[in-house]
Protein backbone atom coordinates (compact mmCIF):
# COMPACT_ATOMS: atom_id res chain seq x y z
CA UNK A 1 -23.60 -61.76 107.55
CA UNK A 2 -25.35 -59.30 105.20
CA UNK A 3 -27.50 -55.93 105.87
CA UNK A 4 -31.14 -56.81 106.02
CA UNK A 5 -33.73 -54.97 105.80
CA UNK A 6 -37.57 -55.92 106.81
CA UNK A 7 -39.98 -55.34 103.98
CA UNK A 8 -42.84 -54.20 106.03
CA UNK A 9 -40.64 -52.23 108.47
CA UNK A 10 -38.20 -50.83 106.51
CA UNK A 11 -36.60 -51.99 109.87
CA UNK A 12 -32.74 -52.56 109.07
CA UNK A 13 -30.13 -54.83 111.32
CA UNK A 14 -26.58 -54.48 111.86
CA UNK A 15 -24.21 -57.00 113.42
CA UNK A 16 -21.56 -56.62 115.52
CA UNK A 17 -19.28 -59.41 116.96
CA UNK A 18 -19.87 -59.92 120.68
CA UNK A 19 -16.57 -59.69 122.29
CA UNK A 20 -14.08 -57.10 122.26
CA UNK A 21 -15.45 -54.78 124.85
CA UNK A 22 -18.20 -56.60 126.29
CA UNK A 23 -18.01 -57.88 129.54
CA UNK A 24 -20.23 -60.67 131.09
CA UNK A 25 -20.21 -60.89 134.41
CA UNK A 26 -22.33 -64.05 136.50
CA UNK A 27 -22.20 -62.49 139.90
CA UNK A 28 -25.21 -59.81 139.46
CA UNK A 29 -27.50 -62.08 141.32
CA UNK A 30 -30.20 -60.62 138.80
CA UNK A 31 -29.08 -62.67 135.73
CA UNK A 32 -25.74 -62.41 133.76
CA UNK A 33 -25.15 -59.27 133.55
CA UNK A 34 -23.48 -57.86 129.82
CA UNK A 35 -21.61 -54.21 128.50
CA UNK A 36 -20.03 -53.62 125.81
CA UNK A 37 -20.06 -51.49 122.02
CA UNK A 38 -22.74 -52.55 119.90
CA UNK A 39 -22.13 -50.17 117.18
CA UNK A 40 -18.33 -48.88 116.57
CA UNK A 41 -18.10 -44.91 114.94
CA UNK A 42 -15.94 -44.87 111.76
CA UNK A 43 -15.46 -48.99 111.33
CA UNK A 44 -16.78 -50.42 107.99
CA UNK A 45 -18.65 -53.35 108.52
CA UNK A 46 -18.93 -55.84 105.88
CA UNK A 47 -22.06 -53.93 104.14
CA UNK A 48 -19.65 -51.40 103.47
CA UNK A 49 -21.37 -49.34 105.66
CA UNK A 50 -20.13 -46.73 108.42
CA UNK A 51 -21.53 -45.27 111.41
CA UNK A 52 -20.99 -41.66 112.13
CA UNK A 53 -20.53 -40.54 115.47
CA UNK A 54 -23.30 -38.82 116.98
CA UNK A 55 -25.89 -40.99 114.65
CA UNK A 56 -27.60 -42.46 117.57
CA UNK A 57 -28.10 -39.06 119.57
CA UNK A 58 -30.86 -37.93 118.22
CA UNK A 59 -32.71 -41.18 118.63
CA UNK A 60 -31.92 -41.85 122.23
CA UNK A 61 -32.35 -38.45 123.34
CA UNK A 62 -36.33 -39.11 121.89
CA UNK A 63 -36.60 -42.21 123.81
CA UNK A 64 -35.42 -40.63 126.80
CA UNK A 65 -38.26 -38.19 126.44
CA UNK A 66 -40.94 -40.50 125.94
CA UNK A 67 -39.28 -42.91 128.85
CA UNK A 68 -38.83 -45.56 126.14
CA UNK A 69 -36.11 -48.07 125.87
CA UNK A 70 -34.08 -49.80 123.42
CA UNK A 71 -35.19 -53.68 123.65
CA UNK A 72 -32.80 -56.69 124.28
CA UNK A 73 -34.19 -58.94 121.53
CA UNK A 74 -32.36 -62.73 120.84
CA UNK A 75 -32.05 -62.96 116.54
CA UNK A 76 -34.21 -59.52 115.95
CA UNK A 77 -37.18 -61.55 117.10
CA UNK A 78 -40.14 -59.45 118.91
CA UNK A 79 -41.73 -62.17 120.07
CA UNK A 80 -38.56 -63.05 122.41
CA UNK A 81 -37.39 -60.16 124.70
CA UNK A 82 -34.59 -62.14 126.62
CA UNK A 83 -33.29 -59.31 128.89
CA UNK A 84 -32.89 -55.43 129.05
CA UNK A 85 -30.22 -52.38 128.25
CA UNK A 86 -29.97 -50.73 131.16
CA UNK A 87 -27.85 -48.43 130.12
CA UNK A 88 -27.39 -47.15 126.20
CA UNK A 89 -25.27 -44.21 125.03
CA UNK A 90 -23.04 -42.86 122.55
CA UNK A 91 -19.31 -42.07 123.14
CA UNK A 92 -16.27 -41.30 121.39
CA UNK A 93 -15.95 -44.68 120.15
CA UNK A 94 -19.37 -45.74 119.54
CA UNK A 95 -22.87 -47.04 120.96
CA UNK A 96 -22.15 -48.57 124.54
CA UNK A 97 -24.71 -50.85 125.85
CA UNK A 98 -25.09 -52.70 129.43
CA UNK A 99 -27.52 -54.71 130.72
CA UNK A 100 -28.59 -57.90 131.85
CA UNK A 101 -29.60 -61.61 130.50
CA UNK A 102 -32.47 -62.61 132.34
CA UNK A 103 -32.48 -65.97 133.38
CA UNK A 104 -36.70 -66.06 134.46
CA UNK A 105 -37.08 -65.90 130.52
CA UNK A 106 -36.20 -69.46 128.75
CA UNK A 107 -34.02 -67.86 126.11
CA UNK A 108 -32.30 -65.86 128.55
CA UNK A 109 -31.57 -69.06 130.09
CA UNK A 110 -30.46 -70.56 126.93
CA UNK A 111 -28.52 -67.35 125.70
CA UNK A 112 -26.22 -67.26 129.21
CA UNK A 113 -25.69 -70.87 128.12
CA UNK A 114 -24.38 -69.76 125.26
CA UNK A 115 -22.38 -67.08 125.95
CA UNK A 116 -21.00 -68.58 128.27
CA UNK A 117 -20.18 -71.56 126.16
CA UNK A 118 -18.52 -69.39 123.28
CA UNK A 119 -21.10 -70.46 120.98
CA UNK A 120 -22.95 -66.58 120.73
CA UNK A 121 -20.58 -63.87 120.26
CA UNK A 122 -22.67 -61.49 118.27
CA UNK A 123 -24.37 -58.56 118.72
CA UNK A 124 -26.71 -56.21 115.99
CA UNK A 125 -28.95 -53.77 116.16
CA UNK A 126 -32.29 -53.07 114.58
CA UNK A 127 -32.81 -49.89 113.22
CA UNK A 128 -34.41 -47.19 110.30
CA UNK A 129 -32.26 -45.34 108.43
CA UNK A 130 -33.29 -41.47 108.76
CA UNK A 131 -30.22 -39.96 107.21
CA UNK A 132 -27.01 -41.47 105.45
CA UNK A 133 -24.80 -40.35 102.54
CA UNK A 134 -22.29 -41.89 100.14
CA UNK A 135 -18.30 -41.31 100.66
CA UNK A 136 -15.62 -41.23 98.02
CA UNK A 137 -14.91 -44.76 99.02
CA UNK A 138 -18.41 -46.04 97.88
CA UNK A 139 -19.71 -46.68 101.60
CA UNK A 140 -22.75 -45.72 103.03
CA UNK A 141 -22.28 -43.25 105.99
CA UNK A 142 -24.76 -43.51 108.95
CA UNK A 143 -25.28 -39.93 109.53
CA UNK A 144 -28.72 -40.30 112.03
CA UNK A 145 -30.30 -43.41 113.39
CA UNK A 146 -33.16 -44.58 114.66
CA UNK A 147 -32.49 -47.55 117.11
CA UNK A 148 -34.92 -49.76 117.88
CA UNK A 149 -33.23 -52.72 119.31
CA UNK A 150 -29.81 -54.51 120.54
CA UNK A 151 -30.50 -58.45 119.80
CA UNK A 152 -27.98 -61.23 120.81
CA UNK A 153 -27.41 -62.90 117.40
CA UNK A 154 -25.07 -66.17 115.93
CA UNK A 155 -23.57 -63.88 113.15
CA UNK A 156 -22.58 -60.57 113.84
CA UNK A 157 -21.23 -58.05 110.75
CA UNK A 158 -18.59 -55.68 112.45
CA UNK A 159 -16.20 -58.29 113.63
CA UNK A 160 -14.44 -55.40 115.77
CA UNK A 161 -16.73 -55.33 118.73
CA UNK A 162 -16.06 -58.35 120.80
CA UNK A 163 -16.98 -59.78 124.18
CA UNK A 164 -14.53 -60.15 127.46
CA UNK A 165 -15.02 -61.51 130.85
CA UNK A 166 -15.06 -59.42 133.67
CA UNK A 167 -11.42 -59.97 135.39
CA UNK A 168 -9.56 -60.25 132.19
CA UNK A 169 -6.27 -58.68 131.80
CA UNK A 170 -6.44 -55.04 132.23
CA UNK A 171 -6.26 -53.45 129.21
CA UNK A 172 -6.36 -56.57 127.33
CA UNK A 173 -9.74 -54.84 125.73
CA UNK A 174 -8.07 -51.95 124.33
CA UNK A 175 -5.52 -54.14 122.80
CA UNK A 176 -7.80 -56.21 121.35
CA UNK A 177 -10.16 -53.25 119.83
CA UNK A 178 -6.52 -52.07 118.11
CA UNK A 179 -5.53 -55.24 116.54
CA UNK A 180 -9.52 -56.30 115.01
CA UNK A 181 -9.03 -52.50 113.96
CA UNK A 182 -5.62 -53.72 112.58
CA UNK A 183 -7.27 -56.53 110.87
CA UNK A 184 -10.00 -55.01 109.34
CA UNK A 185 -8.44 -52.42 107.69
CA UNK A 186 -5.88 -54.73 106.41
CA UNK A 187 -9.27 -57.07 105.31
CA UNK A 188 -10.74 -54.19 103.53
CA UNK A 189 -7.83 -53.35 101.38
CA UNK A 190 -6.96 -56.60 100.57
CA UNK A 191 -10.64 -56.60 99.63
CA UNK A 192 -10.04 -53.62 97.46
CA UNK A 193 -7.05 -55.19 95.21
């Protein structure tokens, strides 16, 4: 549950918890199909670090030029592509990602599995640094980022982002995004006495 970085790279990864505001949803027909906030604006994760809004646009916008796309990776692992974002975008609340599991792919067989078990609620993205300053609270604010990846992952760092089933409660996301909100904050200044 700690910010890595890749020697060679300089590639770094950031969790998020899979499950408030991601949605699975079986009934595609073209493998389990997944939505949901990878990256939440303003939420200190557990690396004490915070992404501004608008840090991804820069990023995406050059993908979109060069008809690139961010990669569905399982663990930050190249070698196992295990689905694909079909949609990835910045809003007022953070980086929103959709896509789908794909089941012709062994992992994205064992991932659904998973999922769908409760036993993978993570998500984290790969990424380099390009800009970031320091706040009067000591955290490191993500000011521009380049995204590389979304991966599926066992332990996620901003416990805020969660995943839902499609059908759930209306609203029942919402709620939940305000209480782990709650939570956190109430985490981090315990944290702080």
């Amino acid at each position: 549950m700690t910010h890595e970085a890749g020697p060679e790279t300089g590639l770094e990864h950031k969790f998020a918890r899979f499950g408030e505001g991601v949605e699975i949803n079986d009934k595609a027909g073209d493998g389990l199909r997944i939505e949901g906030y990878a990256s939440l604006f303003g939420a200190a994760d557990q690396g004490n670090d915070v992404v501004e809004t608008g840090a991804y646009a820069a990023s995406l916008a050059a993908l979109k030029a060069r008809g690139g796309t961010v990669k569905m990776l399982w663990q930050h692992d190249p070698a196992q592509p295990i689905g694909v974002w079909d949609e990835v975008r910045e809003d007022g609340r953070g980086l929103f990602v959709s896509g789908r599991l794909l089941e012709s792919v062994e992992k994205g067989r064992e991932a659904k599995a998973l999922i769908e078990a409760g036993a993978i609620d993570g998500l984290s993205i790969g990424y380099r640094t390009r800009r970031a300053t320091k706040n009067d609270k000591g955290q490191r604010v993500l000011t521009e980022l380049e995204l590389w990846e979304v991966s599926l992952v066992t332990f996620p760092m901003l416990p805020s982002a969660r995943v839902a089933a499609k059908g759930d409660v209306p609203g029942a996301e919402e709620t939940l995004r305000e209480l782990a909100a709650a939570f956190e904050g109430a985490r981090l200044e315990l944290a702080r006495r």
